[in-house]
PDB file of N, CA and C in Angstrom:
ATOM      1  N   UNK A   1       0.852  -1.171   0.000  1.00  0.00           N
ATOM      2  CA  UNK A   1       0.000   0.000   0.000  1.00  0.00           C
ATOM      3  C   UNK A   1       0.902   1.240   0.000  1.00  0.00           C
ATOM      4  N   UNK A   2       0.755   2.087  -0.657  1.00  0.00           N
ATOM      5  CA  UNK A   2       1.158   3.798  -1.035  1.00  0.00           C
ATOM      6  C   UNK A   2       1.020   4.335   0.325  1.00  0.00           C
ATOM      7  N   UNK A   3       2.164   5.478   0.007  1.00  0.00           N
ATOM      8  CA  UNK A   3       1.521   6.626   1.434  1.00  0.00           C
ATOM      9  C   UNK A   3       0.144   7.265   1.173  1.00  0.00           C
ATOM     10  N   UNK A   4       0.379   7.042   0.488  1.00  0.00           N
ATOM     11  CA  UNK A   4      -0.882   8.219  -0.638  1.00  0.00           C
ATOM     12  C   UNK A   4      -2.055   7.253   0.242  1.00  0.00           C
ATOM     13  N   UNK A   5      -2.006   6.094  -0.257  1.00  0.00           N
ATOM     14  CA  UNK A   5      -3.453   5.541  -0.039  1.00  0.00           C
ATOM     15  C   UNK A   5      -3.885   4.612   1.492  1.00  0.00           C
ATOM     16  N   UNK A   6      -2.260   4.726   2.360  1.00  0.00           N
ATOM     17  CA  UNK A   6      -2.494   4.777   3.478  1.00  0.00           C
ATOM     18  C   UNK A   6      -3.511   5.996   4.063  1.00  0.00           C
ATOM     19  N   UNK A   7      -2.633   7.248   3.617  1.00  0.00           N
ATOM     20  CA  UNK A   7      -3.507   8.229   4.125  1.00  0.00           C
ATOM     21  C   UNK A   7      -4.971   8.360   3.438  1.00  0.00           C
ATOM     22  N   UNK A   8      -5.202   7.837   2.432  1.00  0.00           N
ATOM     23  CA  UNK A   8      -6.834   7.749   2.247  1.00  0.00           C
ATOM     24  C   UNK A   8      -7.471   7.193   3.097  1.00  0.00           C
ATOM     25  N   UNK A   9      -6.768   6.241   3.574  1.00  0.00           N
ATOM     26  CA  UNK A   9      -7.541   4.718   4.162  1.00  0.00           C
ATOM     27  C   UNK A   9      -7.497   5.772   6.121  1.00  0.00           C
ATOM     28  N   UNK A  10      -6.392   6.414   6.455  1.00  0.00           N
ATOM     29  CA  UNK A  10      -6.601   6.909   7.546  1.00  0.00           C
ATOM     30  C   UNK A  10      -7.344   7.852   7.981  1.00  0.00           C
ATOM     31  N   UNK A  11      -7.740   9.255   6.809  1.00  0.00           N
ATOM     32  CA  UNK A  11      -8.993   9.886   6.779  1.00  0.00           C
ATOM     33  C   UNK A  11     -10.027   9.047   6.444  1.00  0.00           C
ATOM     34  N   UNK A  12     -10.378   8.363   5.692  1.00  0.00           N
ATOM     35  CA  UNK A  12     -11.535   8.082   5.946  1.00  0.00           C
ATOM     36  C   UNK A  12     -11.920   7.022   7.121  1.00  0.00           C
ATOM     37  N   UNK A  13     -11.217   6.521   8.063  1.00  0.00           N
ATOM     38  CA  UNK A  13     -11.319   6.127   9.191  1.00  0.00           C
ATOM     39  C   UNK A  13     -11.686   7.030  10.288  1.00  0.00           C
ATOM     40  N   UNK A  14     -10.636   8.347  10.379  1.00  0.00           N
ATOM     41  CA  UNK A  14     -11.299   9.384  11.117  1.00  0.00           C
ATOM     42  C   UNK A  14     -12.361  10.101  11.041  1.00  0.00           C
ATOM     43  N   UNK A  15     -13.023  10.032   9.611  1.00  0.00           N
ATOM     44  CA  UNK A  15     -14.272  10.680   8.920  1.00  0.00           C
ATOM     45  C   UNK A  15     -15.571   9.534   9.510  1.00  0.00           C
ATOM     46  N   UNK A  16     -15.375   8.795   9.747  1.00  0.00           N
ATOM     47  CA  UNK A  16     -16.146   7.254  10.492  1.00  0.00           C
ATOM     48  C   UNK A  16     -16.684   7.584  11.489  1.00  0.00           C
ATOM     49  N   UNK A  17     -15.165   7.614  12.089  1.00  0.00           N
ATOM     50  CA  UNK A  17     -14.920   7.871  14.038  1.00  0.00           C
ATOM     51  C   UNK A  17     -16.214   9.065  14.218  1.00  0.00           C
ATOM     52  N   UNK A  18     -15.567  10.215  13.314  1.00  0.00           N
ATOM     53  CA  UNK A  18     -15.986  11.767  14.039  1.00  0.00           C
ATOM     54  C   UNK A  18     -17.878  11.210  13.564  1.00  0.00           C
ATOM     55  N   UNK A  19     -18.255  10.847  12.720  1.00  0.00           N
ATOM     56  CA  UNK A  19     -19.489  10.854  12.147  1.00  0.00           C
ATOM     57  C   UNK A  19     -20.849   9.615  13.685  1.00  0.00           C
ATOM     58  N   UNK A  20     -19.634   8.691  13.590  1.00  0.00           N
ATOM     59  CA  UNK A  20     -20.237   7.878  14.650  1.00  0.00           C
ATOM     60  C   UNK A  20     -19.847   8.534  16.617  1.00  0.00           C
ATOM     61  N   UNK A  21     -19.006   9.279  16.477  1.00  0.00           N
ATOM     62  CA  UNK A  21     -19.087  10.114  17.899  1.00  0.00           C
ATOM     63  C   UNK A  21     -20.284  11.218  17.668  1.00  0.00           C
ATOM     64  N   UNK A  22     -20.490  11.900  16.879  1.00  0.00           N
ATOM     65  CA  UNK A  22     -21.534  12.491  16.483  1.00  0.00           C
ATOM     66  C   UNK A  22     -22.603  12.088  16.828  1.00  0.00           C
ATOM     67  N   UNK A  23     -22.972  11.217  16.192  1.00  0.00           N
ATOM     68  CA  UNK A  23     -24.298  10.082  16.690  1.00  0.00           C
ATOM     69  C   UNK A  23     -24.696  10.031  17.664  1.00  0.00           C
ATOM     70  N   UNK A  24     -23.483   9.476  18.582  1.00  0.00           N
ATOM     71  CA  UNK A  24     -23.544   9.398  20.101  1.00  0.00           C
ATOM     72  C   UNK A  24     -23.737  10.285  21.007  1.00  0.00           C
ATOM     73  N   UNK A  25     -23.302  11.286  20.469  1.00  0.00           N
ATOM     74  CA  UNK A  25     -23.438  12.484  21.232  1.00  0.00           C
ATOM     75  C   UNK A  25     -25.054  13.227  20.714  1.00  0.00           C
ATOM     76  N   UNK A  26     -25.710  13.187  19.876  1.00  0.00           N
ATOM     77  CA  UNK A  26     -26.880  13.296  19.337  1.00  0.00           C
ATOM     78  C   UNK A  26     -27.659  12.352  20.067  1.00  0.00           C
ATOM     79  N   UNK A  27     -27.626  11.180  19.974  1.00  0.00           N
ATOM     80  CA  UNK A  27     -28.642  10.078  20.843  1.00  0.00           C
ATOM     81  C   UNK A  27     -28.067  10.374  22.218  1.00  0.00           C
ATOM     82  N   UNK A  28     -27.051  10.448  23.111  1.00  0.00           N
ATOM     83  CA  UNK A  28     -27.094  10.798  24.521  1.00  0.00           C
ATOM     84  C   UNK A  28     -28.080  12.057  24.741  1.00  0.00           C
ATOM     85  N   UNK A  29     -27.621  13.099  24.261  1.00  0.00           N
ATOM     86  CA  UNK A  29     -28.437  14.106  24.196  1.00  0.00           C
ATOM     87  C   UNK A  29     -29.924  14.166  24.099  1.00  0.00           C
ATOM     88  N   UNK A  30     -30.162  13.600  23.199  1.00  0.00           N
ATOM     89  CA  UNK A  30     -31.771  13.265  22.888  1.00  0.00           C
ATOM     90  C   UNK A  30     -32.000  12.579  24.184  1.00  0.00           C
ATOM     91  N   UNK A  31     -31.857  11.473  24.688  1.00  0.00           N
ATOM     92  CA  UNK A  31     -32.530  10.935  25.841  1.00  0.00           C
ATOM     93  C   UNK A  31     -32.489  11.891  26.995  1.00  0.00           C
ATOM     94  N   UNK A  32     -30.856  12.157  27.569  1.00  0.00           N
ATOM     95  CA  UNK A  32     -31.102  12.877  28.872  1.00  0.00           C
ATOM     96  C   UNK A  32     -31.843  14.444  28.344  1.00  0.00           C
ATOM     97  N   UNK A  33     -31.875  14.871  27.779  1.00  0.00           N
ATOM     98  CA  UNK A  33     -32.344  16.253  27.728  1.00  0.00           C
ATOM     99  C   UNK A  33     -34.268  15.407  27.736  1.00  0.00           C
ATOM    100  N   UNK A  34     -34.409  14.760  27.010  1.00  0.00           N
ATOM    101  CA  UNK A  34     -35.549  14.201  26.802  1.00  0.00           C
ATOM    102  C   UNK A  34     -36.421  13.713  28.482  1.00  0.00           C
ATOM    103  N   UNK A  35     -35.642  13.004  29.021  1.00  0.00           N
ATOM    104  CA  UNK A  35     -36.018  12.680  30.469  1.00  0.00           C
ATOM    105  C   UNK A  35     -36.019  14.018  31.167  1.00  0.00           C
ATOM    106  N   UNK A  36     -35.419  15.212  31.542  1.00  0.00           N
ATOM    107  CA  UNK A  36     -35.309  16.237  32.406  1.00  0.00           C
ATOM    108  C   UNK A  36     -36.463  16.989  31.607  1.00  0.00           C
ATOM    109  N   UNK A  37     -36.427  17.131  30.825  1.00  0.00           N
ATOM    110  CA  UNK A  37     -37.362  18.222  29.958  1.00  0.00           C
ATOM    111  C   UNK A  37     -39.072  18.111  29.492  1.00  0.00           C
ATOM    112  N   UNK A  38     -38.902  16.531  29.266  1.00  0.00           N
ATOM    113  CA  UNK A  38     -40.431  16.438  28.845  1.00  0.00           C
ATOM    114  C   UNK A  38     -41.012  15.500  30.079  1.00  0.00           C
ATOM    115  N   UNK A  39     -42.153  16.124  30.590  1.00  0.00           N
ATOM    116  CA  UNK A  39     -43.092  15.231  31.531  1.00  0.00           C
ATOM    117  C   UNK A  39     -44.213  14.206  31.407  1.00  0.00           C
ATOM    118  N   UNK A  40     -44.947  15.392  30.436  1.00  0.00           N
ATOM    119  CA  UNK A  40     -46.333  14.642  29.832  1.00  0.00           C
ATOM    120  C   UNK A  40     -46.053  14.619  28.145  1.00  0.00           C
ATOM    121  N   UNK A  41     -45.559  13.664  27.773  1.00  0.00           N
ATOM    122  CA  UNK A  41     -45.422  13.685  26.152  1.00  0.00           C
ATOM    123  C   UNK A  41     -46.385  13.953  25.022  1.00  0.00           C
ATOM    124  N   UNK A  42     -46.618  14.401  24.592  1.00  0.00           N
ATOM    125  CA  UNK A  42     -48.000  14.709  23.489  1.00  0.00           C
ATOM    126  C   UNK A  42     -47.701  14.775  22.089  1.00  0.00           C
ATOM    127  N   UNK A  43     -48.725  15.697  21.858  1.00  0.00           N
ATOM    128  CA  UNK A  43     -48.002  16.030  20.249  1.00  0.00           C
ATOM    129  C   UNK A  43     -47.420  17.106  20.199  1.00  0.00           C
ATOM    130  N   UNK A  44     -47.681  17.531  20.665  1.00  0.00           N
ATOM    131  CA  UNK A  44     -46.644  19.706  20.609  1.00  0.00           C
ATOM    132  C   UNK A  44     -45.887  19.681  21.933  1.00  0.00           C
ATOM    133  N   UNK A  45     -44.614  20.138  22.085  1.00  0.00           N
ATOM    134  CA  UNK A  45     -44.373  20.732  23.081  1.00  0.00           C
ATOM    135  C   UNK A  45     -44.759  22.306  23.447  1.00  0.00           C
ATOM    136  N   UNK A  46     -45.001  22.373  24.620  1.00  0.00           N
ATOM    137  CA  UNK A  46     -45.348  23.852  25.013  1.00  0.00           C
ATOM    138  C   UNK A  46     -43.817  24.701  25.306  1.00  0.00           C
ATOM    139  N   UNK A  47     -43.920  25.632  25.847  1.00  0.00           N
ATOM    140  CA  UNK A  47     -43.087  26.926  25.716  1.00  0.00           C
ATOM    141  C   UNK A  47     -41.946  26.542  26.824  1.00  0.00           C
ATOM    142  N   UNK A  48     -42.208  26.023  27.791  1.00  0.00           N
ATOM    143  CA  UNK A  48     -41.383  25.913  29.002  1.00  0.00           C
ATOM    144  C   UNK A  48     -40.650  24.828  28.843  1.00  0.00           C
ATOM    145  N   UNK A  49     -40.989  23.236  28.151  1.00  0.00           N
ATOM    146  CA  UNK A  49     -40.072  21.848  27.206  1.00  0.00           C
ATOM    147  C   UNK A  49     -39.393  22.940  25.985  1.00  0.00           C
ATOM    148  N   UNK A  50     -39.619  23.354  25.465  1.00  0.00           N
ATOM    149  CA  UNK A  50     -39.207  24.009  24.488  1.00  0.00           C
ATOM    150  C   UNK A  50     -37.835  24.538  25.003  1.00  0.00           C
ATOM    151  N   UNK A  51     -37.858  25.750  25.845  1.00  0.00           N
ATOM    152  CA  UNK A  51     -37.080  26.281  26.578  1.00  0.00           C
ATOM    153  C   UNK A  51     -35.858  25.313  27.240  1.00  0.00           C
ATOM    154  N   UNK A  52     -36.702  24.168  27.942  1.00  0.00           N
ATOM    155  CA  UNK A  52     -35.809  23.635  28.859  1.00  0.00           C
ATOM    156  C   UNK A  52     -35.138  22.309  27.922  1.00  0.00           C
ATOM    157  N   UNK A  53     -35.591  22.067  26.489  1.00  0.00           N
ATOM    158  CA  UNK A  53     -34.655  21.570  26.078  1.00  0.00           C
ATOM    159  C   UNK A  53     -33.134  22.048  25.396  1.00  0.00           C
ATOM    160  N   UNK A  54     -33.633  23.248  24.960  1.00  0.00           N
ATOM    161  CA  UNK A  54     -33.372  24.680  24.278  1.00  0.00           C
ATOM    162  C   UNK A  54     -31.639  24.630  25.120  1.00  0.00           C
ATOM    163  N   UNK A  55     -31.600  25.079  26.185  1.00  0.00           N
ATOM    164  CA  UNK A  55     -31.385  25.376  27.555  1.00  0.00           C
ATOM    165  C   UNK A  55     -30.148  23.707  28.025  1.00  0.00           C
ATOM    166  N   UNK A  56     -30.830  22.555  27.727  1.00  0.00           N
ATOM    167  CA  UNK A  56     -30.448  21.676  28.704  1.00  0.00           C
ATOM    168  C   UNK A  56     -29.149  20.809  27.029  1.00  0.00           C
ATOM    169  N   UNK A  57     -29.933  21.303  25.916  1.00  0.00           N
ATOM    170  CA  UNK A  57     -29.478  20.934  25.114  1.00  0.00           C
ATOM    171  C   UNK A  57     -28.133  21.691  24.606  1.00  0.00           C
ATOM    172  N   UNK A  58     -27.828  23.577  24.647  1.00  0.00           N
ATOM    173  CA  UNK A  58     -27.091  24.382  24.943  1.00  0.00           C
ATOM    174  C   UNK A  58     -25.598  23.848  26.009  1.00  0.00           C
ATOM    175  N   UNK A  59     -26.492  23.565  27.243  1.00  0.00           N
ATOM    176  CA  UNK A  59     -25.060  22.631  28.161  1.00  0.00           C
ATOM    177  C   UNK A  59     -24.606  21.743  27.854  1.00  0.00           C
ATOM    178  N   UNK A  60     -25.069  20.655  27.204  1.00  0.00           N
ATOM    179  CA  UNK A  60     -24.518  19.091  27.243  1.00  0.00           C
ATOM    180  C   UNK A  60     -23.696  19.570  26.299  1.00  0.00           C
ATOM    181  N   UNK A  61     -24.214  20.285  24.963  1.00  0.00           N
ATOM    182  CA  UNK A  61     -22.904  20.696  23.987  1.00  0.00           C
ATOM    183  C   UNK A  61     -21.810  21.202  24.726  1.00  0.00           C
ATOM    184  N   UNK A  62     -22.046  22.327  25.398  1.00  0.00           N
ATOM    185  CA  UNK A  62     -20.781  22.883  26.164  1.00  0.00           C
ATOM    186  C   UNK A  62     -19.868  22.191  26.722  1.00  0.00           C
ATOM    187  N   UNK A  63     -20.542  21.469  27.705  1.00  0.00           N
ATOM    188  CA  UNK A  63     -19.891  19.910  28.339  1.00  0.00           C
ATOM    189  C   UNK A  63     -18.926  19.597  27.878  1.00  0.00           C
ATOM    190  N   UNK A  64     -19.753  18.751  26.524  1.00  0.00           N
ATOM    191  CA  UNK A  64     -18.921  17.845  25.415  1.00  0.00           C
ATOM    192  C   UNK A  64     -17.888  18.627  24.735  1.00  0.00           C
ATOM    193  N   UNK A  65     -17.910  19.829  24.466  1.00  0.00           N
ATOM    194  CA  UNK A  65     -16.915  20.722  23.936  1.00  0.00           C
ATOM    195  C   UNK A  65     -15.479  20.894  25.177  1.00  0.00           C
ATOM    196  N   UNK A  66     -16.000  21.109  26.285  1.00  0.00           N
ATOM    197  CA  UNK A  66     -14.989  21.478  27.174  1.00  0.00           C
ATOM    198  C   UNK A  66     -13.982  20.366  27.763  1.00  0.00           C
ATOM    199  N   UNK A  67     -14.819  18.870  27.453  1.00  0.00           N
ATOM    200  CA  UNK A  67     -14.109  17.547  27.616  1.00  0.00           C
ATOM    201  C   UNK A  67     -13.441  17.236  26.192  1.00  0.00           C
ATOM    202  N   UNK A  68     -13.888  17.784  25.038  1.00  0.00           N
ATOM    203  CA  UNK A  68     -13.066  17.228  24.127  1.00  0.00           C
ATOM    204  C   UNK A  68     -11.833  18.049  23.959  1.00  0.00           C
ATOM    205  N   UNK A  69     -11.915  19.152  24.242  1.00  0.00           N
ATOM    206  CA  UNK A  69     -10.907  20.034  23.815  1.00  0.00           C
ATOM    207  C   UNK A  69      -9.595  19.957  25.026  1.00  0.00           C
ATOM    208  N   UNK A  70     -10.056  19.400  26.626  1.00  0.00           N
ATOM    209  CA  UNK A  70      -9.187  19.147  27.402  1.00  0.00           C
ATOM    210  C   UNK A  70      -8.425  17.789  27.063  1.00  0.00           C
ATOM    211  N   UNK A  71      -9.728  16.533  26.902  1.00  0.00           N
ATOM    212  CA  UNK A  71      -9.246  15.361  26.273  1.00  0.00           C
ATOM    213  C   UNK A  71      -7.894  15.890  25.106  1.00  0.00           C
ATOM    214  N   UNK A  72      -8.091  16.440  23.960  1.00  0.00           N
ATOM    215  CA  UNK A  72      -7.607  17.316  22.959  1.00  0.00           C
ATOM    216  C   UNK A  72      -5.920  17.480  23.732  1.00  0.00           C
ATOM    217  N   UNK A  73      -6.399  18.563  24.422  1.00  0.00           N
ATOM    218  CA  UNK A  73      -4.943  19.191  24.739  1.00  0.00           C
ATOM    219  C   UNK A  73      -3.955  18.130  25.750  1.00  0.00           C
ATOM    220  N   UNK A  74      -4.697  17.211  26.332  1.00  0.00           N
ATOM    221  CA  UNK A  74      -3.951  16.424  27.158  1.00  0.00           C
ATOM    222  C   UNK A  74      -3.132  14.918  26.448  1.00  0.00           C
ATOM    223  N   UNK A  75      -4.088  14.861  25.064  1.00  0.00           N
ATOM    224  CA  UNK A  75      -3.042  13.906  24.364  1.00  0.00           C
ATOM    225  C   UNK A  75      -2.169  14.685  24.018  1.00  0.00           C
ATOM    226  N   UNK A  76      -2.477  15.696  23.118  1.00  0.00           N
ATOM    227  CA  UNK A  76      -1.186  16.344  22.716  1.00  0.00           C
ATOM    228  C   UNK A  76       0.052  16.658  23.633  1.00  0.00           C
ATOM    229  N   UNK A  77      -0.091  16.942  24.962  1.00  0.00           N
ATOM    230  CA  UNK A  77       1.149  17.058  25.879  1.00  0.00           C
ATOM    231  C   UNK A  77       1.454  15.678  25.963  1.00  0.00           C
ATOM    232  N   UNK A  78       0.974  14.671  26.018  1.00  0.00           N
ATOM    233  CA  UNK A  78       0.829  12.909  25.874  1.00  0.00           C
ATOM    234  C   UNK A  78       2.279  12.659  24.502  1.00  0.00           C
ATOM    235  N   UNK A  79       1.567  13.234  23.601  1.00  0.00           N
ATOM    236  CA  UNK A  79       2.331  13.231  22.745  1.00  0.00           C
ATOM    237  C   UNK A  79       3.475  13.834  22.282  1.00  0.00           C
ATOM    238  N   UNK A  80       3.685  14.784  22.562  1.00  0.00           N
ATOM    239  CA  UNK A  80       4.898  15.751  22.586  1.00  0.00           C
ATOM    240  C   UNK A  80       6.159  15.602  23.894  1.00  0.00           C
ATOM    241  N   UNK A  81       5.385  14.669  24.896  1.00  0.00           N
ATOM    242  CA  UNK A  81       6.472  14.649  25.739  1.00  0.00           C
ATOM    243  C   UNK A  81       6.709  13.038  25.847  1.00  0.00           C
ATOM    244  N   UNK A  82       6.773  12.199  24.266  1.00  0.00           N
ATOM    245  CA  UNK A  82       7.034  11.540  24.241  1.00  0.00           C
ATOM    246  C   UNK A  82       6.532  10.019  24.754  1.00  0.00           C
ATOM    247  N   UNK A  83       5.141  10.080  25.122  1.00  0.00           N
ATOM    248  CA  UNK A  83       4.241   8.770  25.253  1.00  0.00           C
ATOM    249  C   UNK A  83       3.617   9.365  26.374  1.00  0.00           C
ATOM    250  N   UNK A  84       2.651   8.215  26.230  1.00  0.00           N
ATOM    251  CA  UNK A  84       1.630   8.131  27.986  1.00  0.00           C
ATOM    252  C   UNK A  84       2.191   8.264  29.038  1.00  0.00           C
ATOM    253  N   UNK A  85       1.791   8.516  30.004  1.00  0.00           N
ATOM    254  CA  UNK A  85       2.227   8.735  31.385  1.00  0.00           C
ATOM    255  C   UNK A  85       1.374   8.333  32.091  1.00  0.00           C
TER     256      UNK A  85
END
């Protein structure tokens, strides 16, 4: 196999990864925001589910942003100082 088509074969592995962490983070989301937010399920949500998914859905992103980007920076010192620790 080529470098060339190693590195095809390694983006589109990471294009996988990121698409199926996506997911996950979409279906976690959907449930817990779903359990805190909706009480009586119907056909419409009213103004206050609306809000509090709005709201509950706003944090979990944040969350997930503030763990990936630490996750993020802590391999990279992982990596730059020469392996795991």
């Amino acid at each position: 196999m080529t470098s060339s088509q190693k590195d095809q074969v390694l983006q589109e592995l990471r294009s996988q990864i990121a698409l199926a962490n996506a997911q996950e983070l979409m279906q976690k989301m959907s449930e817990k925001c779903f359990k805190k937010c909706i009480y009586k399920p119907g056909t419409q949500l009213d103004n206050s589910e609306q809000k509090c998914l709005a709201m509950c859905m706003d944090r979990y992103m944040d969350a997930w942003n503030t763990v990936s980007r630490t996750y993020n920076a802590r391999l990279s010192r992982e990596h730059s100082s020469g392996g795991l620790q």
